[in-house]
PDB file of N, CA and C in Angstrom:
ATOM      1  N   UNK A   1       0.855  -1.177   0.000  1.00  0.00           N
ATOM      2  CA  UNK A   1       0.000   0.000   0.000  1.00  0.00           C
ATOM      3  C   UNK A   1       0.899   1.238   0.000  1.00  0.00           C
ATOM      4  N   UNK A   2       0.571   2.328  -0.548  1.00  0.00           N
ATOM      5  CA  UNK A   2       1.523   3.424  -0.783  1.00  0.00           C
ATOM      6  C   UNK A   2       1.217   4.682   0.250  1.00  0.00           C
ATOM      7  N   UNK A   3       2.231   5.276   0.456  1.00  0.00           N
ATOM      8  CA  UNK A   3       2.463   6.043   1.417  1.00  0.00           C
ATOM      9  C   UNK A   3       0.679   6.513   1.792  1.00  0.00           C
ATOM     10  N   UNK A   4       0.071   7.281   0.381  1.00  0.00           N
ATOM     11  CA  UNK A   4      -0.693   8.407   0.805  1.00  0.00           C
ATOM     12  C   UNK A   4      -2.079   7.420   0.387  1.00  0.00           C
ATOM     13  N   UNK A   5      -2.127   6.026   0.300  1.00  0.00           N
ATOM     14  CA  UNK A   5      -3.244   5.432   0.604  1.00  0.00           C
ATOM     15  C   UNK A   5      -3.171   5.634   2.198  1.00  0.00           C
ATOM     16  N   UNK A   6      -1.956   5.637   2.787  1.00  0.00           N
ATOM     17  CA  UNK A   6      -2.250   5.153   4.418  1.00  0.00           C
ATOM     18  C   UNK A   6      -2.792   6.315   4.839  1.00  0.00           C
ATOM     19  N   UNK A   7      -2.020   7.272   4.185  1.00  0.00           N
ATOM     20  CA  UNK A   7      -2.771   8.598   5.011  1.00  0.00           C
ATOM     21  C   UNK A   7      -4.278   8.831   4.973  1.00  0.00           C
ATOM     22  N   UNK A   8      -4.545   8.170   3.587  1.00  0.00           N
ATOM     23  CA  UNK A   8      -6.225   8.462   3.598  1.00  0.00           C
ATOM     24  C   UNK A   8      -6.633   7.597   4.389  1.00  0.00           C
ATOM     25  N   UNK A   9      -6.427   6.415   4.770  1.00  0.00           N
ATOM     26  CA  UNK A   9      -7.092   5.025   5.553  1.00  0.00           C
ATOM     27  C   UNK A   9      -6.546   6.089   7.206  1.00  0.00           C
ATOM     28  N   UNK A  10      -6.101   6.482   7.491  1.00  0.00           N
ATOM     29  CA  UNK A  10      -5.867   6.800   8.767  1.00  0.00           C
ATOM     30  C   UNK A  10      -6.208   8.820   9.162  1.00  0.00           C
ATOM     31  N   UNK A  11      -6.735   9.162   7.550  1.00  0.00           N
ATOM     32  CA  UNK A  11      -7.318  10.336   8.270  1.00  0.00           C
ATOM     33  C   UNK A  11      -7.924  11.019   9.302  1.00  0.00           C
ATOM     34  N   UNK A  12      -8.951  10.475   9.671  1.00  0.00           N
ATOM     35  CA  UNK A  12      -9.072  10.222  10.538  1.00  0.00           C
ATOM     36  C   UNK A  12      -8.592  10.754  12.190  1.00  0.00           C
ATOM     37  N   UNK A  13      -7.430  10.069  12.250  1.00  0.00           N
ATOM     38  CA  UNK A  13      -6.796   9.911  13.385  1.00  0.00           C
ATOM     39  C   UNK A  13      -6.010  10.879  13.495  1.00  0.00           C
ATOM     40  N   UNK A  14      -6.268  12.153  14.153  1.00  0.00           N
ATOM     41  CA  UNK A  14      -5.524  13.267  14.154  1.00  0.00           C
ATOM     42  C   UNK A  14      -4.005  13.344  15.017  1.00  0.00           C
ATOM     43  N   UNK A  15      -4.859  12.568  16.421  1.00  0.00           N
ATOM     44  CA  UNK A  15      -3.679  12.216  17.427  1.00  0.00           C
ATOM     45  C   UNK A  15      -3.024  10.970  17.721  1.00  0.00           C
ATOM     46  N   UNK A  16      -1.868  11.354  18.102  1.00  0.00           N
ATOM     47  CA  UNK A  16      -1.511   9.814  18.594  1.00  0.00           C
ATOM     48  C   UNK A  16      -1.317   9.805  19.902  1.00  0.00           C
ATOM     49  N   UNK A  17      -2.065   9.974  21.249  1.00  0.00           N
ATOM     50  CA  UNK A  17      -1.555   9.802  22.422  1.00  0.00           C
ATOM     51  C   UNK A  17      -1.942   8.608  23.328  1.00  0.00           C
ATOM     52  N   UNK A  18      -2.288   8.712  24.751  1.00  0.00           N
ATOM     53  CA  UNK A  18      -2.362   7.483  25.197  1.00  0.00           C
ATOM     54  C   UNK A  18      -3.669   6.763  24.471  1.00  0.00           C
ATOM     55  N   UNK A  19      -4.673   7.774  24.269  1.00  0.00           N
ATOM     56  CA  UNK A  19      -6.095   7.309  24.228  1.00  0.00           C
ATOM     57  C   UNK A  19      -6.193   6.247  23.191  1.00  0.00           C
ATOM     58  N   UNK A  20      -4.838   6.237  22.105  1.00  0.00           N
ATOM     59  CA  UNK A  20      -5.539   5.578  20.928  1.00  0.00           C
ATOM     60  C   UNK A  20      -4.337   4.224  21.111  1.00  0.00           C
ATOM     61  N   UNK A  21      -3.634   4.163  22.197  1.00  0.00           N
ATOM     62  CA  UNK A  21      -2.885   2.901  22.748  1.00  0.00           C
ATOM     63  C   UNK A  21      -4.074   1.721  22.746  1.00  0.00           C
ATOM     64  N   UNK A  22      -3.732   0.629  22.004  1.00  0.00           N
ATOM     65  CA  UNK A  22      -4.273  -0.530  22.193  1.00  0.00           C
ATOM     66  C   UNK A  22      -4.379  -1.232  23.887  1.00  0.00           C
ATOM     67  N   UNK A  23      -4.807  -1.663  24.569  1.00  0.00           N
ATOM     68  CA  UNK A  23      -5.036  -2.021  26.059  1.00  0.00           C
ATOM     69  C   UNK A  23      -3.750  -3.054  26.120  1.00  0.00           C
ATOM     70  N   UNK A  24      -3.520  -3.990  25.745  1.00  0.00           N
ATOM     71  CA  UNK A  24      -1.730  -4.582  25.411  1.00  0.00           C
ATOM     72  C   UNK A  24      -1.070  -3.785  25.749  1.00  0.00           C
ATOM     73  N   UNK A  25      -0.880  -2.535  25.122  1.00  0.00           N
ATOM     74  CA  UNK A  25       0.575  -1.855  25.251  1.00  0.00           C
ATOM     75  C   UNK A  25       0.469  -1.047  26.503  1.00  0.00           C
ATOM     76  N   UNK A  26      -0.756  -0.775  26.783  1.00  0.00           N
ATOM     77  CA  UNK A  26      -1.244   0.298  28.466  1.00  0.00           C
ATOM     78  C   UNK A  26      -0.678  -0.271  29.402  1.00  0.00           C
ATOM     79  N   UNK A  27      -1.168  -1.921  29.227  1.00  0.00           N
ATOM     80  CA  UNK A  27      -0.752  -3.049  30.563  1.00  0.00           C
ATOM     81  C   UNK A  27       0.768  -3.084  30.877  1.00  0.00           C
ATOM     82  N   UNK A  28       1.432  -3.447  29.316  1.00  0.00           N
ATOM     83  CA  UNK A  28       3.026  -3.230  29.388  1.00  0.00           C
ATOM     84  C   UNK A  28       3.758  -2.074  30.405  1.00  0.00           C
ATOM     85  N   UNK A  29       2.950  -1.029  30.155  1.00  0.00           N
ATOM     86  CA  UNK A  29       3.574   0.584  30.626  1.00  0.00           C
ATOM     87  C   UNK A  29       3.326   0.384  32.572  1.00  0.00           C
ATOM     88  N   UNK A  30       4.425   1.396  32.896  1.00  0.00           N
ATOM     89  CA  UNK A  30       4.385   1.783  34.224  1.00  0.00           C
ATOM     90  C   UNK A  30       4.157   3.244  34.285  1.00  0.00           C
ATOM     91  N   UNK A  31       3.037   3.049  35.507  1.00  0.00           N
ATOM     92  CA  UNK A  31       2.786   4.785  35.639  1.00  0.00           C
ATOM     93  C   UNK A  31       3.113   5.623  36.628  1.00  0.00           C
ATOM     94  N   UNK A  32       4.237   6.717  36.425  1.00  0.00           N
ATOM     95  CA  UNK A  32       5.005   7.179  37.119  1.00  0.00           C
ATOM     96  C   UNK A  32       4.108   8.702  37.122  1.00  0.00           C
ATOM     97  N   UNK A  33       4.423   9.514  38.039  1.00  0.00           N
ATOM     98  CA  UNK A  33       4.195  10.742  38.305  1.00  0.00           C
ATOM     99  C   UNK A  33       5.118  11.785  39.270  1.00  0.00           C
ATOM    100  N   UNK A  34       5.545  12.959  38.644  1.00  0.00           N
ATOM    101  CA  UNK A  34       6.503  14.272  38.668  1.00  0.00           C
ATOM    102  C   UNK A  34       6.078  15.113  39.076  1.00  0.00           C
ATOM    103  N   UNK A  35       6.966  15.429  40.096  1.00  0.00           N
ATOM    104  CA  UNK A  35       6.556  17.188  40.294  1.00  0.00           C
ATOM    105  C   UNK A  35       6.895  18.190  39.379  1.00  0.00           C
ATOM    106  N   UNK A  36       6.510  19.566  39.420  1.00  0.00           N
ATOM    107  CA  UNK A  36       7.121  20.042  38.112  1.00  0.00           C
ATOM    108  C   UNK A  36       8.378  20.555  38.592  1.00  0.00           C
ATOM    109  N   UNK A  37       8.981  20.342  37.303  1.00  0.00           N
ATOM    110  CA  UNK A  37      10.722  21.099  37.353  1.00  0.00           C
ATOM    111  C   UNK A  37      11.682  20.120  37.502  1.00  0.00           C
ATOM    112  N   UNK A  38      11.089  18.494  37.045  1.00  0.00           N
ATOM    113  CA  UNK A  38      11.787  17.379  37.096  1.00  0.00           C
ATOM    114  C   UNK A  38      11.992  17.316  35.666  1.00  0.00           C
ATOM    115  N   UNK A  39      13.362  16.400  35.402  1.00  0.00           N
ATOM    116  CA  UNK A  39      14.133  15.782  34.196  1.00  0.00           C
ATOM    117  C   UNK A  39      13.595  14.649  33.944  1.00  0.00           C
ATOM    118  N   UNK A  40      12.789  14.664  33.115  1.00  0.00           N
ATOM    119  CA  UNK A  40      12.367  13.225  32.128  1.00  0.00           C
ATOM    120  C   UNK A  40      13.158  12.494  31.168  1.00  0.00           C
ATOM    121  N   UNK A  41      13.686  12.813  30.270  1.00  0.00           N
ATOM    122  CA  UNK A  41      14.655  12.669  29.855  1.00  0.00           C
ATOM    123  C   UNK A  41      15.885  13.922  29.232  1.00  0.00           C
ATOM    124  N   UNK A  42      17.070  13.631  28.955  1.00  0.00           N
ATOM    125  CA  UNK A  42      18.260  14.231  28.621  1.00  0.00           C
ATOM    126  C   UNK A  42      18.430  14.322  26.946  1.00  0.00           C
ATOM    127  N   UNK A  43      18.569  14.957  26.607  1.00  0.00           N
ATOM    128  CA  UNK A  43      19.060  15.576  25.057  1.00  0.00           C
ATOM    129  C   UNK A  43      20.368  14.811  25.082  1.00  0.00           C
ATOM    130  N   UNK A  44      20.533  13.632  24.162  1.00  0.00           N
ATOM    131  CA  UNK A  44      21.303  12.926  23.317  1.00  0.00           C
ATOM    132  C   UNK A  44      21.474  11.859  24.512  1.00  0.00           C
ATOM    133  N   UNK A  45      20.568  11.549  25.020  1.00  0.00           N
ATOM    134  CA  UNK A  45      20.630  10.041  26.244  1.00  0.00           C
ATOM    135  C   UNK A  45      19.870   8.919  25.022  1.00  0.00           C
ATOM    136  N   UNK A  46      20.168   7.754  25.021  1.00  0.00           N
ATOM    137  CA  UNK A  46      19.317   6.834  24.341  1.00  0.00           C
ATOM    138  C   UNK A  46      18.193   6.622  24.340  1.00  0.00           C
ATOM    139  N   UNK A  47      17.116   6.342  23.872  1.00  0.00           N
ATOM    140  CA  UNK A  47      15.618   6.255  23.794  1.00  0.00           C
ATOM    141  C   UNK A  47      15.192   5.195  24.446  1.00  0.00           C
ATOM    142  N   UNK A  48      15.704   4.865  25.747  1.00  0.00           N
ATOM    143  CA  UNK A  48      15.076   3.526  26.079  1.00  0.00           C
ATOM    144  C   UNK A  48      13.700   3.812  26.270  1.00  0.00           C
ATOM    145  N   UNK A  49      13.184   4.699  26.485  1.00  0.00           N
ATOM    146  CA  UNK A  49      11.609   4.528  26.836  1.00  0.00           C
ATOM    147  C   UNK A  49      11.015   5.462  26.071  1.00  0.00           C
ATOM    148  N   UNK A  50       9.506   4.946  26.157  1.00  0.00           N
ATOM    149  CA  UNK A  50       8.551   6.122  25.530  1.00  0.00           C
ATOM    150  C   UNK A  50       7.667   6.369  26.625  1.00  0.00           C
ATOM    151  N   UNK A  51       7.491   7.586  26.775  1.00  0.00           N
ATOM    152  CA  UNK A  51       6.331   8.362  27.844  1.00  0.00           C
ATOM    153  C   UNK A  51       5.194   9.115  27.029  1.00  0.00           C
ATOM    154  N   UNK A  52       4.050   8.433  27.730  1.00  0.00           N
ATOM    155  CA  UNK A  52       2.816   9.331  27.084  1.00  0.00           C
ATOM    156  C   UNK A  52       2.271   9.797  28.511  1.00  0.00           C
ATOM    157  N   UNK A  53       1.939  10.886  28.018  1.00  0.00           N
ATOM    158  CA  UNK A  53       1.453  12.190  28.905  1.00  0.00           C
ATOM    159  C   UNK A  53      -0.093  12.013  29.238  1.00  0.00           C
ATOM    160  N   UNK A  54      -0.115  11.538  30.324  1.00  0.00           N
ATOM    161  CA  UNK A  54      -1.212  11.158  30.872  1.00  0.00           C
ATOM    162  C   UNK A  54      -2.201  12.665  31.854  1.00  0.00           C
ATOM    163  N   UNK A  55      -1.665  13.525  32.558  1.00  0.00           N
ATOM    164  CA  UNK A  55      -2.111  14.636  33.123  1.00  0.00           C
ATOM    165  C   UNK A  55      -0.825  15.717  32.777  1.00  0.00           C
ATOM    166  N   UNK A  56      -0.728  16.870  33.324  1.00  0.00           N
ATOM    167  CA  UNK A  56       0.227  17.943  33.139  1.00  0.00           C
ATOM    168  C   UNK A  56       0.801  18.341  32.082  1.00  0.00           C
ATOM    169  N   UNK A  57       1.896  18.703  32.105  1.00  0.00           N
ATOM    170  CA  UNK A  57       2.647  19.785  31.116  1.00  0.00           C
ATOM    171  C   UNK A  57       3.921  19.619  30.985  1.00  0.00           C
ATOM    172  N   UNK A  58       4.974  19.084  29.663  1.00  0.00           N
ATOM    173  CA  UNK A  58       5.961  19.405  29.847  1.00  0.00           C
ATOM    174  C   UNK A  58       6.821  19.982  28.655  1.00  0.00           C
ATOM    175  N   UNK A  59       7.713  20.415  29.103  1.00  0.00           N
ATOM    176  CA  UNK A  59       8.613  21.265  27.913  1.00  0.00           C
ATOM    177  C   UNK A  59      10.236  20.824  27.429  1.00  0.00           C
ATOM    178  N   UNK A  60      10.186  20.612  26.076  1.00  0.00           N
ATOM    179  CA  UNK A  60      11.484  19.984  25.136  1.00  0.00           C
ATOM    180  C   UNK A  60      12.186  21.239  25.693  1.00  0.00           C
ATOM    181  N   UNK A  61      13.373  21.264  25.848  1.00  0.00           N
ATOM    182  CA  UNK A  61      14.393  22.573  26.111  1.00  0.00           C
ATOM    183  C   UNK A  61      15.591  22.244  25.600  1.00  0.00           C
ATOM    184  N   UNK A  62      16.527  22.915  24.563  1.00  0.00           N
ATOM    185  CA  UNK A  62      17.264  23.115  24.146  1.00  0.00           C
ATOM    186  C   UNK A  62      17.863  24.290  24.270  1.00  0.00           C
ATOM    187  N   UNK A  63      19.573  23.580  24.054  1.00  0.00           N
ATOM    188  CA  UNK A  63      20.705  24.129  24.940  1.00  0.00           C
ATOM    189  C   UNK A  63      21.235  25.180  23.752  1.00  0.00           C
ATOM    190  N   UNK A  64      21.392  26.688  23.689  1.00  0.00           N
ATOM    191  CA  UNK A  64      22.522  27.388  23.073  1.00  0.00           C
ATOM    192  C   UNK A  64      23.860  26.725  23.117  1.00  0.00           C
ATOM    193  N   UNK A  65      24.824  27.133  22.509  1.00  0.00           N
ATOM    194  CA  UNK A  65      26.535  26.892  22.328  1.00  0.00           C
ATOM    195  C   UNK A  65      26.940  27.143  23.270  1.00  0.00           C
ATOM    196  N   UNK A  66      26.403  28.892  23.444  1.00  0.00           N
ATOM    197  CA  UNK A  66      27.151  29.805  24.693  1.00  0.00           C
ATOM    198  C   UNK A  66      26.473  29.578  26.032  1.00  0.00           C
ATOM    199  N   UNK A  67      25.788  28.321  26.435  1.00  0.00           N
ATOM    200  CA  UNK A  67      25.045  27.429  27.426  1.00  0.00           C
ATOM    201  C   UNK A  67      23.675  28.293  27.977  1.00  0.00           C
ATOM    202  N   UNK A  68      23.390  29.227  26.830  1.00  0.00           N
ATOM    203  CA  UNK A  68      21.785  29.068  26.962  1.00  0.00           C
ATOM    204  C   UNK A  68      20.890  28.450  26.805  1.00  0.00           C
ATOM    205  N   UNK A  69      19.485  28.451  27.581  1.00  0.00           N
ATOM    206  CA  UNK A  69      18.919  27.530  26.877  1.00  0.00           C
ATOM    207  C   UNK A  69      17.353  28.452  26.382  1.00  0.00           C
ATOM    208  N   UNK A  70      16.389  27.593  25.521  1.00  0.00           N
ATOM    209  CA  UNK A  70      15.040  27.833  25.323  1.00  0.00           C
ATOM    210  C   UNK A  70      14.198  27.168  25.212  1.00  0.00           C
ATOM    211  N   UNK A  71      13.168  26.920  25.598  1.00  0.00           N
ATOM    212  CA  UNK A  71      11.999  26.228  25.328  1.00  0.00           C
ATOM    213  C   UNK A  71      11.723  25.970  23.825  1.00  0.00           C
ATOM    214  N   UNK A  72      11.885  25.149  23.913  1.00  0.00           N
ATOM    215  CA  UNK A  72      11.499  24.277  21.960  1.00  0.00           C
ATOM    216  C   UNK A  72      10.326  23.871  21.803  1.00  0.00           C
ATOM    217  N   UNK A  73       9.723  23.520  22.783  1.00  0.00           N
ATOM    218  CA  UNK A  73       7.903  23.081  22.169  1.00  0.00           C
ATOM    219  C   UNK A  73       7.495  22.581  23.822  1.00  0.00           C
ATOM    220  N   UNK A  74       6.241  22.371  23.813  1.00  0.00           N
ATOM    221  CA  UNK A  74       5.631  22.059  24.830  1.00  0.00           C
ATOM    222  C   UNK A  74       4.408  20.858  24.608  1.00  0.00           C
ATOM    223  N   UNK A  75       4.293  19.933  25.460  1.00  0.00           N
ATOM    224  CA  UNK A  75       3.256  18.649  24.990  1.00  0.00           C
ATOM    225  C   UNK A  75       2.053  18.633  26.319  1.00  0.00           C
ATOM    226  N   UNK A  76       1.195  18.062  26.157  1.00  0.00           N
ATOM    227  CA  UNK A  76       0.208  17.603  27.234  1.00  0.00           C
ATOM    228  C   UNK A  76      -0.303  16.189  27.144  1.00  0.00           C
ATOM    229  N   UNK A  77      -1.488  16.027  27.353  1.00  0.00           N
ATOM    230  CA  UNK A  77      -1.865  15.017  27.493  1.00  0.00           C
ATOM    231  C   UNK A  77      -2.760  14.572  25.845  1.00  0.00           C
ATOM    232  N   UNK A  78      -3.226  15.213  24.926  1.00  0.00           N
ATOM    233  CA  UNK A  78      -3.766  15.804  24.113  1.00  0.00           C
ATOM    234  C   UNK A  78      -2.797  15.641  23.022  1.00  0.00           C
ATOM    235  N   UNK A  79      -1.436  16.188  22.707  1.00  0.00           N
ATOM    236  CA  UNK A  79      -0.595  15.844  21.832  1.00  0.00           C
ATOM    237  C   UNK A  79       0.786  15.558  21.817  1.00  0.00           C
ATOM    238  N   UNK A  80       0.852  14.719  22.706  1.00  0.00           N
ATOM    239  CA  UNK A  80       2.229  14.129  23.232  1.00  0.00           C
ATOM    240  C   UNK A  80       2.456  13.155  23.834  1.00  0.00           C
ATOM    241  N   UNK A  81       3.671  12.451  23.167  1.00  0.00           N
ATOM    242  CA  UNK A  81       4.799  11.553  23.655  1.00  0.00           C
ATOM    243  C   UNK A  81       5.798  11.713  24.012  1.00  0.00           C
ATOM    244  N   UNK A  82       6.826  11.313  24.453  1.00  0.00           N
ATOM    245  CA  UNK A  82       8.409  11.928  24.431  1.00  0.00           C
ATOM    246  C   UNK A  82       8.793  10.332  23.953  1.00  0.00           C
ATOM    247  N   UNK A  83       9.645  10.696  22.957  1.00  0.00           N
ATOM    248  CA  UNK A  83      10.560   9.265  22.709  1.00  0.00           C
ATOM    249  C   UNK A  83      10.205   8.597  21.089  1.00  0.00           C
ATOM    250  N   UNK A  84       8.622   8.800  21.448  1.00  0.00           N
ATOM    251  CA  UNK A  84       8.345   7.799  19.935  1.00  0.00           C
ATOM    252  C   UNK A  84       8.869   8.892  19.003  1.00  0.00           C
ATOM    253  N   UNK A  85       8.888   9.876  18.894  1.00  0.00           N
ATOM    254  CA  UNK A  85       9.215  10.064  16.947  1.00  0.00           C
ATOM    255  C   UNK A  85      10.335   9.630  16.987  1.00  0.00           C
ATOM    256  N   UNK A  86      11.618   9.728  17.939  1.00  0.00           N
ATOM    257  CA  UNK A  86      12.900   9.033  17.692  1.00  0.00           C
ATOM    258  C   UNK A  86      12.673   7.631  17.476  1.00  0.00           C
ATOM    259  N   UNK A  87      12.509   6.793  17.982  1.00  0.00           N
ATOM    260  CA  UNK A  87      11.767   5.173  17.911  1.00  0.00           C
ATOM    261  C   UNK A  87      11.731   4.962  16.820  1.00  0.00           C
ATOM    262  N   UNK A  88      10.407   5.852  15.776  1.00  0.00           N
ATOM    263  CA  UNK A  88      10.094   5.689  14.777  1.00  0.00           C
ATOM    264  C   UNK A  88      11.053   5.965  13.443  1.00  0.00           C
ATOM    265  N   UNK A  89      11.452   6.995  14.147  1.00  0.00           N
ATOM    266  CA  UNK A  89      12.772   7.326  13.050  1.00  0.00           C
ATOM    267  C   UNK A  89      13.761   6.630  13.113  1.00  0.00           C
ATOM    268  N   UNK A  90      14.231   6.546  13.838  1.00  0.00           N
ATOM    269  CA  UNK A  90      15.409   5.001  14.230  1.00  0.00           C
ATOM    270  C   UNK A  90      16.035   5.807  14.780  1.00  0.00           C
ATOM    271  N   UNK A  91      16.148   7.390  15.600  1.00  0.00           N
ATOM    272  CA  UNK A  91      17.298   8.057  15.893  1.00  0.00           C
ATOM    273  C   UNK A  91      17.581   7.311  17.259  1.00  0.00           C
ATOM    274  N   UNK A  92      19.221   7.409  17.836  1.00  0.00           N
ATOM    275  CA  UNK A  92      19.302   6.597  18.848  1.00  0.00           C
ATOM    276  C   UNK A  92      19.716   7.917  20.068  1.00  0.00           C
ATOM    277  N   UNK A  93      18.800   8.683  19.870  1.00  0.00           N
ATOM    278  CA  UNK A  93      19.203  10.031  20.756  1.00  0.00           C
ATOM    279  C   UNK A  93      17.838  10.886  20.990  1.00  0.00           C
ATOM    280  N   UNK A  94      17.692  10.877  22.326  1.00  0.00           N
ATOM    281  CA  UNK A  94      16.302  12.029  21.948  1.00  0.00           C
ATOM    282  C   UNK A  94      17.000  13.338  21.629  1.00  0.00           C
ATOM    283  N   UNK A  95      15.851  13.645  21.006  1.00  0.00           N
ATOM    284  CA  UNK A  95      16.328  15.742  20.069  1.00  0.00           C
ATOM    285  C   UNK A  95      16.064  16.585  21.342  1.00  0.00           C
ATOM    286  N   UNK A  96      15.925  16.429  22.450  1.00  0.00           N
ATOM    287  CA  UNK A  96      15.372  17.566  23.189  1.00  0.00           C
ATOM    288  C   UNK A  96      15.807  16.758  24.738  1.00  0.00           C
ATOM    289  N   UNK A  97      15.721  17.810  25.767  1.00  0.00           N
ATOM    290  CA  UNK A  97      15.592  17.542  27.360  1.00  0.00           C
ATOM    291  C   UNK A  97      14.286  17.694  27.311  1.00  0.00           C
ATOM    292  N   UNK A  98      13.817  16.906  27.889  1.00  0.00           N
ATOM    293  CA  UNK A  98      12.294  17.170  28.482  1.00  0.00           C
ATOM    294  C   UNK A  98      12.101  17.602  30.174  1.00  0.00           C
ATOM    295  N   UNK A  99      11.501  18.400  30.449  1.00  0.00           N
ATOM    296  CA  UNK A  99      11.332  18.881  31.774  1.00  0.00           C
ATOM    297  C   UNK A  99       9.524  18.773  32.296  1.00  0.00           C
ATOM    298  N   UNK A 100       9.226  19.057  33.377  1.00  0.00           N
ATOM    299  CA  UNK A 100       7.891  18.501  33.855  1.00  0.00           C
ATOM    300  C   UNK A 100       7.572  20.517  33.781  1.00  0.00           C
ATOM    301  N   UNK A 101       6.782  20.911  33.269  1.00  0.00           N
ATOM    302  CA  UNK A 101       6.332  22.129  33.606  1.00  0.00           C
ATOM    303  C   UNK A 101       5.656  22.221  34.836  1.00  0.00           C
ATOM    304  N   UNK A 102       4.544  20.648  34.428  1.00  0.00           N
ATOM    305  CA  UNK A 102       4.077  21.130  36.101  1.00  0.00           C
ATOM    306  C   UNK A 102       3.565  19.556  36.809  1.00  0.00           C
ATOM    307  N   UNK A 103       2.890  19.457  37.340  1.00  0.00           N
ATOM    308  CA  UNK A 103       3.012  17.968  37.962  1.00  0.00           C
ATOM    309  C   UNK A 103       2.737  17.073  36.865  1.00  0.00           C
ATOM    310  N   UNK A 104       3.115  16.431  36.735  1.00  0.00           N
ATOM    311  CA  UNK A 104       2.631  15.575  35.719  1.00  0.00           C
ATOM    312  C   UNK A 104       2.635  13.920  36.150  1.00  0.00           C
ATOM    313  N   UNK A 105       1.480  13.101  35.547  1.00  0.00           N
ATOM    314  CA  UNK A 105       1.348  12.044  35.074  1.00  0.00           C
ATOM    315  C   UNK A 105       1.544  10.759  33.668  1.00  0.00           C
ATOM    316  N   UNK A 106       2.615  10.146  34.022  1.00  0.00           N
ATOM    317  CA  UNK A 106       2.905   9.716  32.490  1.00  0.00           C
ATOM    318  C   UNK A 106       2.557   8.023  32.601  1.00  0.00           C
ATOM    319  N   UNK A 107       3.037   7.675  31.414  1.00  0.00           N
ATOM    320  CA  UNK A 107       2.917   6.244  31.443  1.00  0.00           C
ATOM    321  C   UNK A 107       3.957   5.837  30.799  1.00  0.00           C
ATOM    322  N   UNK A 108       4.879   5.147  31.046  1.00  0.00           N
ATOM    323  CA  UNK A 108       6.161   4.862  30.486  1.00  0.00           C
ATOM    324  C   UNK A 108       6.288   3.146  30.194  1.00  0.00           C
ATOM    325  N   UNK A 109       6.849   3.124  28.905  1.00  0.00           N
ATOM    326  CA  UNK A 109       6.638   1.598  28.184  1.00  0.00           C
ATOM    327  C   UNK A 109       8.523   1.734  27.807  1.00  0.00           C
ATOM    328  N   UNK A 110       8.447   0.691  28.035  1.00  0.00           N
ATOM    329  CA  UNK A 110      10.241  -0.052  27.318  1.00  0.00           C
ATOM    330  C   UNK A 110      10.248   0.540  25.701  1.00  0.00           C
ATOM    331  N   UNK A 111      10.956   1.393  24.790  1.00  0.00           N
ATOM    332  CA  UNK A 111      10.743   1.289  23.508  1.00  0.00           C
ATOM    333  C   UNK A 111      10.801   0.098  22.966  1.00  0.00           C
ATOM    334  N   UNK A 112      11.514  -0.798  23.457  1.00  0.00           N
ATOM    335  CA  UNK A 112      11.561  -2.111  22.724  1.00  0.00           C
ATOM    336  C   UNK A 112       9.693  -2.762  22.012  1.00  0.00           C
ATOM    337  N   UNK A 113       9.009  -2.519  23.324  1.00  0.00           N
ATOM    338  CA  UNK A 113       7.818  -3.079  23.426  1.00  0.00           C
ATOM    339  C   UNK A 113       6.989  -1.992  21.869  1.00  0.00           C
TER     340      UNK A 113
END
């Protein structure tokens, strides 16, 4: 099947977050919860896991040269993972630090799984 048959068969499906997890992969996951201003994961650490954003807020942050940093994007529960687009892409590095903006609830699965 070709690329943009799939896209039409899956129009549809705007998001990908926990909600549209098959009940298999939910059971697999452990559910952890952060206060905000905690490190989820590290910019260029390996992808062992994927986290879907079950309650709260958190923010990708990337580092300047001259060791500034900025907020690169922000996820919730609504349109976010941390981990899968690397997974999917095969990168063996997440692109971003992730930080907890504010308490948050996740669900964390092995990428392997």
């Amino acid at each position: 099947m070709s690329l943009q048959k799939l896209w039409e068969k899956y129009r549809q499906e705007t998001v990908f977050n926990y909600s549209v997890l098959p009940k298999e992969l939910r059971k697999k996951g452990e559910c952890l919860e952060l206060d905000a201003r905690c490190m989820i994961v590290s910019r260029g650490e390996f992808p062992h896991w994927i986290y879907f954003i079950l309650e709260g807020t958190v923010t990708g942050i990337r580092e300047y040269a001259d060791g500034n940093e900025y907020s690169y994007f922000q996820l919730d529960k609504q349109n976010g993972s941390i981990g899968l687009l690397e997974i999917l892409a095969r990168k063996d590095r997440y692109i971003a630090t992730i930080v907890s903006t504010t308490k948050v609830k996740l669900l964390r699965i092995e990428a392997e799984v």
